[in-house]
N, C-alpha and C. Protein backbone atom coordinates (compact mmCIF):
# COMPACT_ATOMS: atom_id res chain seq x y z
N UNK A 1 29.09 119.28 58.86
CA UNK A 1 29.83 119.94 57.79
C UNK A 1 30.29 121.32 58.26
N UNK A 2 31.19 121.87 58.23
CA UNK A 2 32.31 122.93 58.00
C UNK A 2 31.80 123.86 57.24
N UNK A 3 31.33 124.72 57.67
CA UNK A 3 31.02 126.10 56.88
C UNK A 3 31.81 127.65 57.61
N UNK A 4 32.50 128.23 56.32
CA UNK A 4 33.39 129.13 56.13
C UNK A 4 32.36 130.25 56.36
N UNK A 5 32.54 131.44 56.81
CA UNK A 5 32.02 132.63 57.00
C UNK A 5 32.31 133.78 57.60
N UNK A 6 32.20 135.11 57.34
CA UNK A 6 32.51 136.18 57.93
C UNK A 6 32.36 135.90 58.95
N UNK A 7 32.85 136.44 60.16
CA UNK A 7 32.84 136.77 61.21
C UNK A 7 31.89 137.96 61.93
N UNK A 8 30.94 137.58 62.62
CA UNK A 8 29.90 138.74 63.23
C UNK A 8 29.99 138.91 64.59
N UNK A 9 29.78 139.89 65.41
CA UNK A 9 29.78 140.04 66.51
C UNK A 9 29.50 138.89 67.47
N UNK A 10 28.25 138.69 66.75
CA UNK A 10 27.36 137.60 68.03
C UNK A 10 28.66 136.06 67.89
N UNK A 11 29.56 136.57 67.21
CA UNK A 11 30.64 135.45 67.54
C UNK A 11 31.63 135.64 68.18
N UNK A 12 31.78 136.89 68.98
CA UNK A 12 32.84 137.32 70.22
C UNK A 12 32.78 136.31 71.00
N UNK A 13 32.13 135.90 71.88
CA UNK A 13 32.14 134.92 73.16
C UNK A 13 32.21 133.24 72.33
N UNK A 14 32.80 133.41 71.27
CA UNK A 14 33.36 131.80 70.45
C UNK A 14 34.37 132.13 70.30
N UNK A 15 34.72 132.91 70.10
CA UNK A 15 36.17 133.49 69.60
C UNK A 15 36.96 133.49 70.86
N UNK A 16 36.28 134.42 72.16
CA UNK A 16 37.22 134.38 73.42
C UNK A 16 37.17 132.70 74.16
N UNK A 17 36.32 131.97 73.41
CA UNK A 17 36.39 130.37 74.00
C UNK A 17 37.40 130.06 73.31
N UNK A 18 37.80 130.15 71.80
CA UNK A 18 38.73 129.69 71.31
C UNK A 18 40.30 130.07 71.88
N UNK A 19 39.55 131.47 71.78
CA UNK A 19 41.64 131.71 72.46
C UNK A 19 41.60 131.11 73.74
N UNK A 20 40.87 130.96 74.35
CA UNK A 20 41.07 130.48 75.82
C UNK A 20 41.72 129.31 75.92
N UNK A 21 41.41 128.39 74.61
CA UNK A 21 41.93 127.05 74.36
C UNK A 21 43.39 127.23 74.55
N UNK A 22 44.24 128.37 73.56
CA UNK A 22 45.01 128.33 73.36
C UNK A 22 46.52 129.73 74.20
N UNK A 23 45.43 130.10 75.05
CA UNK A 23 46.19 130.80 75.98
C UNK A 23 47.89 130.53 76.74
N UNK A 24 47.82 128.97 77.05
CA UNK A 24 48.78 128.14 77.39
C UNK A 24 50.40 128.39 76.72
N UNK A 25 50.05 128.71 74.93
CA UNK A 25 50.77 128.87 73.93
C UNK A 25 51.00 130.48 73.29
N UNK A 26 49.94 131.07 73.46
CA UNK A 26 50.09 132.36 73.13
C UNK A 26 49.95 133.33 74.34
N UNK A 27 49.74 132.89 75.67
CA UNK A 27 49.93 134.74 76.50
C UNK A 27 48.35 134.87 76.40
N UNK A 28 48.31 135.70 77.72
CA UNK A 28 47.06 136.02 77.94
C UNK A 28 46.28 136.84 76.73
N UNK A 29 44.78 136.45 76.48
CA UNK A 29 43.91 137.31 75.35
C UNK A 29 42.89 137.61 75.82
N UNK A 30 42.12 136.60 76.48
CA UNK A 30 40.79 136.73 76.86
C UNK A 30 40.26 137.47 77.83
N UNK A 31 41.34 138.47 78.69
CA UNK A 31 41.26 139.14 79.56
C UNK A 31 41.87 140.59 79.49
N UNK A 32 42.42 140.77 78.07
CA UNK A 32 43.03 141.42 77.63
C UNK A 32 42.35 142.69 76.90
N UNK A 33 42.03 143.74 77.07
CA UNK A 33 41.08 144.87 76.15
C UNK A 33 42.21 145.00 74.83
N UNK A 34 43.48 144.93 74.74
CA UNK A 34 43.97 145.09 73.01
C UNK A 34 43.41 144.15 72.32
N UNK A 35 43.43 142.41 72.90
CA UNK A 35 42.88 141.17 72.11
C UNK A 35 41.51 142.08 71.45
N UNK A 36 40.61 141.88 72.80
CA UNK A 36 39.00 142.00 72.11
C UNK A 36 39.15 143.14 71.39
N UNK A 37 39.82 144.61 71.14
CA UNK A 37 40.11 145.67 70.45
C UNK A 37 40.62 145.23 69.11
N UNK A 38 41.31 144.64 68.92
CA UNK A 38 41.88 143.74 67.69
C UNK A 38 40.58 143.05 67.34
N UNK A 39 39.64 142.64 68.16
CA UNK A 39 38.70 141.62 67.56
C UNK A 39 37.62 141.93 66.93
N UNK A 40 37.29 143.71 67.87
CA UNK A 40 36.41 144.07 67.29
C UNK A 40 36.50 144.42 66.01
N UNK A 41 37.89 145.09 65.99
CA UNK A 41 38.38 145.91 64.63
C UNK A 41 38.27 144.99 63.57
N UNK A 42 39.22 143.97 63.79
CA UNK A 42 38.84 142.98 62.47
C UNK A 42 37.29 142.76 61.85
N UNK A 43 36.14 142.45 63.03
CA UNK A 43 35.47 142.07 62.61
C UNK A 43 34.55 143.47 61.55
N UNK A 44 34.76 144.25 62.41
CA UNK A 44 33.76 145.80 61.76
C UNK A 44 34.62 145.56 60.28
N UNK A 45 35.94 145.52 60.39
CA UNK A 45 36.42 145.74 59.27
C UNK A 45 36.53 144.49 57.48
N UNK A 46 35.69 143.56 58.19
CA UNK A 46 35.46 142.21 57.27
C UNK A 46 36.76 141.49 57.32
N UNK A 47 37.72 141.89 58.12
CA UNK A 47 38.87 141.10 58.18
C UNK A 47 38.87 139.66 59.20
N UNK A 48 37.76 139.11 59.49
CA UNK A 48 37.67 138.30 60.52
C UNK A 48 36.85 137.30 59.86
N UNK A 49 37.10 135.97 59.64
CA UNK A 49 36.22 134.82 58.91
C UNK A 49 36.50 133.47 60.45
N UNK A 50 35.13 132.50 60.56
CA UNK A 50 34.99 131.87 61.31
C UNK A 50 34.62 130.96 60.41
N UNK A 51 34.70 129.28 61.11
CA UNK A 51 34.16 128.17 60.37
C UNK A 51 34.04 127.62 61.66
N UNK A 52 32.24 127.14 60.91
CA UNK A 52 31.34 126.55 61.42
C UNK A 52 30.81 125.68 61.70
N UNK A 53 30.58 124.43 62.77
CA UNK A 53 30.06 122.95 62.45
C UNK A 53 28.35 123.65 63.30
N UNK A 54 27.92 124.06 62.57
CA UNK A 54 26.76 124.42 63.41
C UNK A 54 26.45 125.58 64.08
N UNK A 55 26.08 125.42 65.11
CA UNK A 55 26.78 126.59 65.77
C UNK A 55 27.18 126.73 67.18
N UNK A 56 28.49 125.98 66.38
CA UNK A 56 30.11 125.66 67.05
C UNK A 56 30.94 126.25 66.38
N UNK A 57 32.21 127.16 66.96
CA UNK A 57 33.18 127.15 66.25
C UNK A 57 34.38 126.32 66.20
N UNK A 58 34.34 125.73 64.92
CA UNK A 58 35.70 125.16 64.65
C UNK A 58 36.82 125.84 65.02
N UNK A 59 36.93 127.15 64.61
CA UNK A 59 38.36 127.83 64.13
C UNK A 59 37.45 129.29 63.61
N UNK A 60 38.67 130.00 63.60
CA UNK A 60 38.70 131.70 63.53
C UNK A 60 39.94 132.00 62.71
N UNK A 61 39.76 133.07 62.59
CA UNK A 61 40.65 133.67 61.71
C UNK A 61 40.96 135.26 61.19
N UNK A 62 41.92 135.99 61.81
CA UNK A 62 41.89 137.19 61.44
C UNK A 62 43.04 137.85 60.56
N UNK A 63 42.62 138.77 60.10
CA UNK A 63 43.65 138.74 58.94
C UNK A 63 43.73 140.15 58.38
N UNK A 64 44.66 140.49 57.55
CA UNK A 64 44.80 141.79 56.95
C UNK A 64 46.18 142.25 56.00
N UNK A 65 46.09 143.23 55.42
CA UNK A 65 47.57 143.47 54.54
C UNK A 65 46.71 144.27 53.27
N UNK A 66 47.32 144.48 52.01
CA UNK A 66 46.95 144.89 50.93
C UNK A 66 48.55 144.24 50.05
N UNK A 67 48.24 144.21 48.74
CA UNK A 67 49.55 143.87 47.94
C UNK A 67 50.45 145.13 48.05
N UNK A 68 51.25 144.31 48.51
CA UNK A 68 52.25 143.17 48.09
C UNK A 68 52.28 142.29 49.64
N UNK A 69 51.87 142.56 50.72
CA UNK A 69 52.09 142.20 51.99
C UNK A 69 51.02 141.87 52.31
N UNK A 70 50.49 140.58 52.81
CA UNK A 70 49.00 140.57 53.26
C UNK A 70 50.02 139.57 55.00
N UNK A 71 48.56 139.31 55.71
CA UNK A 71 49.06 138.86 56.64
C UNK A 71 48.31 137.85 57.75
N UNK A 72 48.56 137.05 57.99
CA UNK A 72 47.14 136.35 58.84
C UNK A 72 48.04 136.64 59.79
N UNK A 73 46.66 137.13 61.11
CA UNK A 73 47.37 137.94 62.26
C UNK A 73 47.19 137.00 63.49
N UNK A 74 45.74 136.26 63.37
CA UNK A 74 45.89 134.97 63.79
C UNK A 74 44.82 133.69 63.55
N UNK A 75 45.07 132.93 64.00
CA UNK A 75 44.22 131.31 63.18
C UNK A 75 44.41 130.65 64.35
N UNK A 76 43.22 129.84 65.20
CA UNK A 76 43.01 129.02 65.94
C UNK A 76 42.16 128.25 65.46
N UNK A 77 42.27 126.87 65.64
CA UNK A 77 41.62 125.66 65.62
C UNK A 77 40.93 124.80 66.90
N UNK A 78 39.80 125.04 67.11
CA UNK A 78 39.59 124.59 68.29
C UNK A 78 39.92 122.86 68.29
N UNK A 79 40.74 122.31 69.20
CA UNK A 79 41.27 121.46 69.82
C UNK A 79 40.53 119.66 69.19
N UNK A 80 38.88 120.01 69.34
CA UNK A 80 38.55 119.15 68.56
C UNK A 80 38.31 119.12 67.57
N UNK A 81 38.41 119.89 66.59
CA UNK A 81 38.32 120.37 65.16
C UNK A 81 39.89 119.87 64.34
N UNK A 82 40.81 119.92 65.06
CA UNK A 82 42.19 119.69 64.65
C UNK A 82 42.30 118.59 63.96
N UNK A 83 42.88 118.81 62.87
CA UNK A 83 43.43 117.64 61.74
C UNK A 83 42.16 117.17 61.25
N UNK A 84 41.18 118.26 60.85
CA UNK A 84 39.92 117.80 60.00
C UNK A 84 39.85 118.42 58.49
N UNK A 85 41.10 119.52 58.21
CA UNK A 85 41.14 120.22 57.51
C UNK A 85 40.25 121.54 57.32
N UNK A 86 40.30 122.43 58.93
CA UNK A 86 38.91 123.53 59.13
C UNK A 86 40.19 124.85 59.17
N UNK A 87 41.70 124.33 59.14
CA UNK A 87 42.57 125.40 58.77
C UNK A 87 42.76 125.47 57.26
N UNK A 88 42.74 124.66 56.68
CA UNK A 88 43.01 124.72 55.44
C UNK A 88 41.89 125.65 54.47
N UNK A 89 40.65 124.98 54.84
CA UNK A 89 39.77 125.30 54.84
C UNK A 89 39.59 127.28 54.85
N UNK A 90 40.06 127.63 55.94
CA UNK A 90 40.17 129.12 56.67
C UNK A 90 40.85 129.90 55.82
N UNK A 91 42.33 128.99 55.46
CA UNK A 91 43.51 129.78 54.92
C UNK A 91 43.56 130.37 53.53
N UNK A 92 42.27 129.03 53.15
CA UNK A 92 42.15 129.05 51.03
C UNK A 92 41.38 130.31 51.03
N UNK A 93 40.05 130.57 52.29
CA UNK A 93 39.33 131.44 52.40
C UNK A 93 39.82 133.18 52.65
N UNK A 94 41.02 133.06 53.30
CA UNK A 94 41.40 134.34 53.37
C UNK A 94 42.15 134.03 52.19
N UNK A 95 43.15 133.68 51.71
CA UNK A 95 43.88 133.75 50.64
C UNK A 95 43.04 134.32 49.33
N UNK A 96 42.03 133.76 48.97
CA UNK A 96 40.39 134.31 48.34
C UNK A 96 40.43 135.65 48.56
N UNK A 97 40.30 135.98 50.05
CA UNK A 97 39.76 137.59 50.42
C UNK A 97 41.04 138.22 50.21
N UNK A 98 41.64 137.80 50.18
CA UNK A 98 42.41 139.16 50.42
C UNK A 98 43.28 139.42 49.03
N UNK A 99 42.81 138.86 48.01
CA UNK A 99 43.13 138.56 46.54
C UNK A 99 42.17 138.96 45.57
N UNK A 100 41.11 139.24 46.26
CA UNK A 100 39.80 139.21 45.41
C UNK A 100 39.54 138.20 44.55
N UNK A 101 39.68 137.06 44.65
CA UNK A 101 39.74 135.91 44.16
C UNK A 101 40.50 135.78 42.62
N UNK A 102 41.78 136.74 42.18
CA UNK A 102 42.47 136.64 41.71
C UNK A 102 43.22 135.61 41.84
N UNK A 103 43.89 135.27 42.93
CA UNK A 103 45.15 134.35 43.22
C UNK A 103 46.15 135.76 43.65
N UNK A 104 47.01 135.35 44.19
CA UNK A 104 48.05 136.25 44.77
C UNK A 104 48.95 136.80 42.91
N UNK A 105 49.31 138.21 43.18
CA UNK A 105 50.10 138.84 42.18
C UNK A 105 51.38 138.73 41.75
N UNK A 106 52.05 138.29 40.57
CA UNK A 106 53.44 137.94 40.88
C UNK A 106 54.30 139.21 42.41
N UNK A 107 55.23 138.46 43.45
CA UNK A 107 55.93 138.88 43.87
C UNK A 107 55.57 139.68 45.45
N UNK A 108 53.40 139.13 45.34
CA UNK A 108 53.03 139.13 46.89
C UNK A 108 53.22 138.72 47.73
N UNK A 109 53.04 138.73 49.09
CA UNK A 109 53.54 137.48 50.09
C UNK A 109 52.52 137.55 50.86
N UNK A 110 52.00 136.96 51.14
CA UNK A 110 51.31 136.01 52.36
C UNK A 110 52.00 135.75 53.98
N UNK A 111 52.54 136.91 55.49
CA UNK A 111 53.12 136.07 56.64
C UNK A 111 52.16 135.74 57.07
N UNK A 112 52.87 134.98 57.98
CA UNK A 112 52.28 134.36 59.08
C UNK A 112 53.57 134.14 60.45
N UNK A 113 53.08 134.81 61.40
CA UNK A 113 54.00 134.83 62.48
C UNK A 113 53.37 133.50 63.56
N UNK A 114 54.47 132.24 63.65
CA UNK A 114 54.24 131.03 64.21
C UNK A 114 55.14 130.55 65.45
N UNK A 115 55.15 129.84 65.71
CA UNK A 115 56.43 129.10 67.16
C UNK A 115 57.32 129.20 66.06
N UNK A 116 58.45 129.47 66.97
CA UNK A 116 59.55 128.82 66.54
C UNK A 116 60.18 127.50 66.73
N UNK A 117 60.81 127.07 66.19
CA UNK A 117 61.11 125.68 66.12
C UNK A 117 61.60 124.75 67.38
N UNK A 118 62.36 125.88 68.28
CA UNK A 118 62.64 125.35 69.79
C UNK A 118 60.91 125.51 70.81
N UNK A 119 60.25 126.11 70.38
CA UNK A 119 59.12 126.43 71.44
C UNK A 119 58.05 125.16 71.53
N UNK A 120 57.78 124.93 72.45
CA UNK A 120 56.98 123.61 73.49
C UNK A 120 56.01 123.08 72.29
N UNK A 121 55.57 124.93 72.09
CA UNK A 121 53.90 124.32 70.81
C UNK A 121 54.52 123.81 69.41
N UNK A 122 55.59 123.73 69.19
CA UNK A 122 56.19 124.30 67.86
C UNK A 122 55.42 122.73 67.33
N UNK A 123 55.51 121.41 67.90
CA UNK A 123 55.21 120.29 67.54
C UNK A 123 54.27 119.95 67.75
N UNK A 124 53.69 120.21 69.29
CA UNK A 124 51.99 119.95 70.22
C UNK A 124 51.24 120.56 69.31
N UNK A 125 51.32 121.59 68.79
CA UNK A 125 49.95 122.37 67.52
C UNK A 125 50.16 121.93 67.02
N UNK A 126 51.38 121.59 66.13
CA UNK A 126 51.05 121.10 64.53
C UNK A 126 51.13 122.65 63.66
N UNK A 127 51.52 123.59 64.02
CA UNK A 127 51.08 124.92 63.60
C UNK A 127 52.55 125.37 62.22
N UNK A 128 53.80 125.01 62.52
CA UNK A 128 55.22 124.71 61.57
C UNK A 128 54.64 124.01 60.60
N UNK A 129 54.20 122.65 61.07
CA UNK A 129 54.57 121.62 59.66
C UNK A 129 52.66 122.03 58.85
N UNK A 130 51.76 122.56 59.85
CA UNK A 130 50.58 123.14 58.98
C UNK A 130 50.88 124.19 57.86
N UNK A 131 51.92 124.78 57.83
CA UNK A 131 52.26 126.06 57.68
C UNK A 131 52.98 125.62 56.21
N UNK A 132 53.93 124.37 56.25
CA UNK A 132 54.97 124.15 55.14
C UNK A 132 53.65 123.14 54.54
N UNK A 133 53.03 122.62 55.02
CA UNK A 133 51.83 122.05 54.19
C UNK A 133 51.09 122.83 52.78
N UNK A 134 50.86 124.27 53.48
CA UNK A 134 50.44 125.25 52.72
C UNK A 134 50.84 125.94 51.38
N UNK A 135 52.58 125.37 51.52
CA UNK A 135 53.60 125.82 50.66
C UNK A 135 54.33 127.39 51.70
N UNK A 136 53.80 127.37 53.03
CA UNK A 136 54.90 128.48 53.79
C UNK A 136 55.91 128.05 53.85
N UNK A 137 57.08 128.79 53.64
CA UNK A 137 58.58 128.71 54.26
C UNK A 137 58.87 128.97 55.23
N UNK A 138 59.69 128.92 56.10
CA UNK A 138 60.14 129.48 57.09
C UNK A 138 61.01 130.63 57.23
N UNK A 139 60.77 131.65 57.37
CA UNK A 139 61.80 133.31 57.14
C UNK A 139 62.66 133.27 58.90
N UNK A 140 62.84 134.35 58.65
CA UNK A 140 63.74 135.45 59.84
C UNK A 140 62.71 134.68 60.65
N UNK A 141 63.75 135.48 62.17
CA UNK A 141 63.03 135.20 63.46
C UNK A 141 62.15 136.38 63.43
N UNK A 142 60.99 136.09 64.53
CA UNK A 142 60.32 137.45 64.84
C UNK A 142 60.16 137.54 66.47
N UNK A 143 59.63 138.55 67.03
CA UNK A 143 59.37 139.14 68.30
C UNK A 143 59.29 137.78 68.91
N UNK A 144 59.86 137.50 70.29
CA UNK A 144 58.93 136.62 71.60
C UNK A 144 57.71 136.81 71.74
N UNK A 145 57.31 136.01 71.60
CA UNK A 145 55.49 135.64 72.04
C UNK A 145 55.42 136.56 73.73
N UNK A 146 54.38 136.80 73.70
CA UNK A 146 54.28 137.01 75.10
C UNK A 146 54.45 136.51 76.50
N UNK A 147 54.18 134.84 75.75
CA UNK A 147 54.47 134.35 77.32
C UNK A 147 56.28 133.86 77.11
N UNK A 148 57.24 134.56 76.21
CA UNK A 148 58.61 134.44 76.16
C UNK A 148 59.32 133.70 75.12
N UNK A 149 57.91 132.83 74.58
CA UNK A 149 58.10 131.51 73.42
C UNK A 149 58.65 132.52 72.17
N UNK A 150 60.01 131.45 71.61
CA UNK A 150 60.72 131.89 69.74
C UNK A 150 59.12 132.28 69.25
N UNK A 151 59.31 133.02 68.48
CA UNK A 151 58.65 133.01 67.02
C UNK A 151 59.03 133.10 65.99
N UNK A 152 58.53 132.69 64.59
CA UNK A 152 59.33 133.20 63.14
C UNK A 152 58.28 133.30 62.59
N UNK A 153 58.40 133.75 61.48
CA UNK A 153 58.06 134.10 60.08
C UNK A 153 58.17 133.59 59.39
N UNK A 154 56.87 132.81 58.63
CA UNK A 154 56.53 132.11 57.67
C UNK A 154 56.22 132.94 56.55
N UNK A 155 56.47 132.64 55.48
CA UNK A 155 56.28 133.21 54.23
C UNK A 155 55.91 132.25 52.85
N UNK A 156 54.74 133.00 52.08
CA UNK A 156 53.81 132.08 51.18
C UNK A 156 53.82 133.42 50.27
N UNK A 157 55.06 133.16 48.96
CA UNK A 157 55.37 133.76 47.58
C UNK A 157 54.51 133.07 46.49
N UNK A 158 54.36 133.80 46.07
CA UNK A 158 53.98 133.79 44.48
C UNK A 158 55.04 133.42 43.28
């Protein structure tokens, strides 16, 4: 079973296994001092939730914003966890946090910066059509990924 939870330190070296999975698609992290700087920050800051088959990580999740703008900054699924529902799972959970379990306020938004529709992962993740699953749209383009890959902007209104 899948258990949702803050994110604690002693879960750095799950977290740099996870991105490692996904390095291929996003540009170097795991070797990177901004990644783990981002990782620490999230986590000191309660902005970081992990789900659990034990103690394995499924998937991670970091996140942040205040209303009207919140933002998941990023979401990995480890490889065998995929299509078990441990993102969905993640997403209801920050959507929760970062709402105070209100529900979002008329006229908040929810991004999420993903492949773009020409890029290699855009179909191999599953990470687009996870996204319109959620009720995200697809917005504007955003920045090149690091390793050169489209990105856009997904957006989840109220």
């Amino acid at each position: 079973m899948t258990t949702v939870r803050p994110a604690a330190e002693d879960d750095v070296p799950a977290f740099l296994q996870l991105a490692g999975e996904v390095e291929h698609w996003f540009g170097p992290m795991v070797a990177v001092p901004g990644f783990h700087r981002a990782l620490h920050e999230h986590i000191a800051d309660d902005r970081a939730l992990v789900a659990a088959d034990g103690d394995q990580l499924a998937g991670a999740v970091l996140f942040g914003g205040a209303s009207p703008r919140f933002a998941v900054h990023w979401l990995v699924i480890s490889e065998q966890a995929r299509g078990r529902g441990v993102g969905r799972q993640l997403m209801d959970a920050v959507i929760d946090l970062l709402t105070a379990g209100r529900g979002l306020a008329a006229g908040d938004v929810v991004e999420v910066v993903t492949f773009g529709a020409d890029h290699p992962g855009a179909v191999t993740s599953g990470a687009r059509v996870f996204y319109e699953r959620l009720g995200f749209v697809p917005a504007e383009p955003a920045e090149d990924g690091p390793e050169g890959g489209s990105r856009q902007v997904f957006r989840f209104r109220t």
